[in-house]
Protein backbone atom coordinates (compact mmCIF):
# COMPACT_ATOMS: atom_id res chain seq x y z
CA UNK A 1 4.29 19.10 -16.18
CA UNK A 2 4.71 17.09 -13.11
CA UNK A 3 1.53 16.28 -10.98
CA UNK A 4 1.37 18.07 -7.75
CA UNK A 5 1.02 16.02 -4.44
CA UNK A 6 0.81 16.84 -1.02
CA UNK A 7 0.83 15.10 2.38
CA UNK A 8 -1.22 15.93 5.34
CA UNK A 9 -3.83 15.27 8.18
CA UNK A 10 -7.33 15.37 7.73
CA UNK A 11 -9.38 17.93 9.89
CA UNK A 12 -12.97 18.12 8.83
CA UNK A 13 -14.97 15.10 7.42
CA UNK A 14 -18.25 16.35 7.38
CA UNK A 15 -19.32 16.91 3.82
CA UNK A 16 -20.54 13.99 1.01
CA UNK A 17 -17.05 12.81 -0.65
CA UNK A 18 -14.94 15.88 0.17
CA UNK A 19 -12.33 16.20 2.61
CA UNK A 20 -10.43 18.97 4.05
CA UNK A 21 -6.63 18.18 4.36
CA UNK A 22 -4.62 20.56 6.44
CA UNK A 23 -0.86 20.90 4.97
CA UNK A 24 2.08 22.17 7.34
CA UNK A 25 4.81 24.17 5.90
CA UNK A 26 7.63 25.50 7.92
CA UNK A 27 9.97 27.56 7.16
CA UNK A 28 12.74 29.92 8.06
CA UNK A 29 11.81 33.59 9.34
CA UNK A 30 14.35 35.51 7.15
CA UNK A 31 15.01 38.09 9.38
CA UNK A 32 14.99 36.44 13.17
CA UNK A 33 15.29 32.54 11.85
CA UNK A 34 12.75 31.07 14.10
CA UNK A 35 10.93 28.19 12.46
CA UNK A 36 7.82 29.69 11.04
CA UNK A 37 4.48 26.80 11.04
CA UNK A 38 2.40 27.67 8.54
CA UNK A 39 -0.92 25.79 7.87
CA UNK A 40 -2.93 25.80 4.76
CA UNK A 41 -5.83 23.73 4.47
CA UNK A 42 -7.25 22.46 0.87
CA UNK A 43 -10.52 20.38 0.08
CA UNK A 44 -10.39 17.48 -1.40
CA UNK A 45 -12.57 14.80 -2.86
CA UNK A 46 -12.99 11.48 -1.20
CA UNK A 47 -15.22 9.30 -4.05
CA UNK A 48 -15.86 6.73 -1.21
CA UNK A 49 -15.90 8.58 1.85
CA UNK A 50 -13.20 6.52 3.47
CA UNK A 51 -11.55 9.35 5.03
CA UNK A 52 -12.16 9.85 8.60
CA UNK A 53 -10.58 13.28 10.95
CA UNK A 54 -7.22 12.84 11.97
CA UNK A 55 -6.23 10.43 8.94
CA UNK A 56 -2.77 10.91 7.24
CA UNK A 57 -3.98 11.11 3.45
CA UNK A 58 -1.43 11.89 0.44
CA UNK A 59 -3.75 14.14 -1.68
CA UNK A 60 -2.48 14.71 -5.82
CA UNK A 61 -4.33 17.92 -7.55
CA UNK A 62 -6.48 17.06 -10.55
CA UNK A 63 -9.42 19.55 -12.76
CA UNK A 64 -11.77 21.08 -10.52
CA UNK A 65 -14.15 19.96 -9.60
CA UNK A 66 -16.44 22.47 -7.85
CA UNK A 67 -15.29 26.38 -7.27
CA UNK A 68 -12.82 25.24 -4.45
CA UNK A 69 -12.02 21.84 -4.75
CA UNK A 70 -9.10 20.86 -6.91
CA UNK A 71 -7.36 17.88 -5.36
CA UNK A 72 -8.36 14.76 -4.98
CA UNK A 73 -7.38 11.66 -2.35
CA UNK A 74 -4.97 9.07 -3.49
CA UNK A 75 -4.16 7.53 -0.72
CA UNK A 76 -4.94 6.84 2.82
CA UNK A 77 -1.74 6.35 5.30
CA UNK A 78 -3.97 5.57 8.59
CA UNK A 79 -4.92 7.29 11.99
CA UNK A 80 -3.16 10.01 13.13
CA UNK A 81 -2.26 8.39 16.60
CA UNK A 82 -1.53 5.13 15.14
């Protein structure tokens, strides 16, 4: 089974070597067929706290490893403005 990996923008640093990493999906509304943003927003664990809010991280799930956190970083794109 492949390993899942996402790509987003960090929005909350706040906590000891977790992350929260908010993923955009759009999509098609079936019916109308405006573009539909959808955000979902997943914690993950930062072992080295490098992660700062607005950073472009690629995040890759792994075992969990407390009752909501089940990804972990893997790699750290930059800033968000640049």
């Amino acid at each position: 089974m492949a390993i899942k990996e996402r790509v987003g923008v960090v929005v909350s640093d706040k906590m000891d070597k977790t992350v929260v990493v908010a993923i955009e999906n759009r999509s098609s509304h079936t019916k109308y067929g405006k573009i539909v943003v959808r955000t979902k927003r997943y914690k993950a664990h930062d072992e080295e706290n490098k992660c700062k809010s607005g950073d472009r991280v690629r995040i890759t799930e792994t075992r969990p490893l407390s009752k909501t956190k089940r990804w972990a970083v893997a790699e750290i794109f930059g800033t968000k403005n640049g």
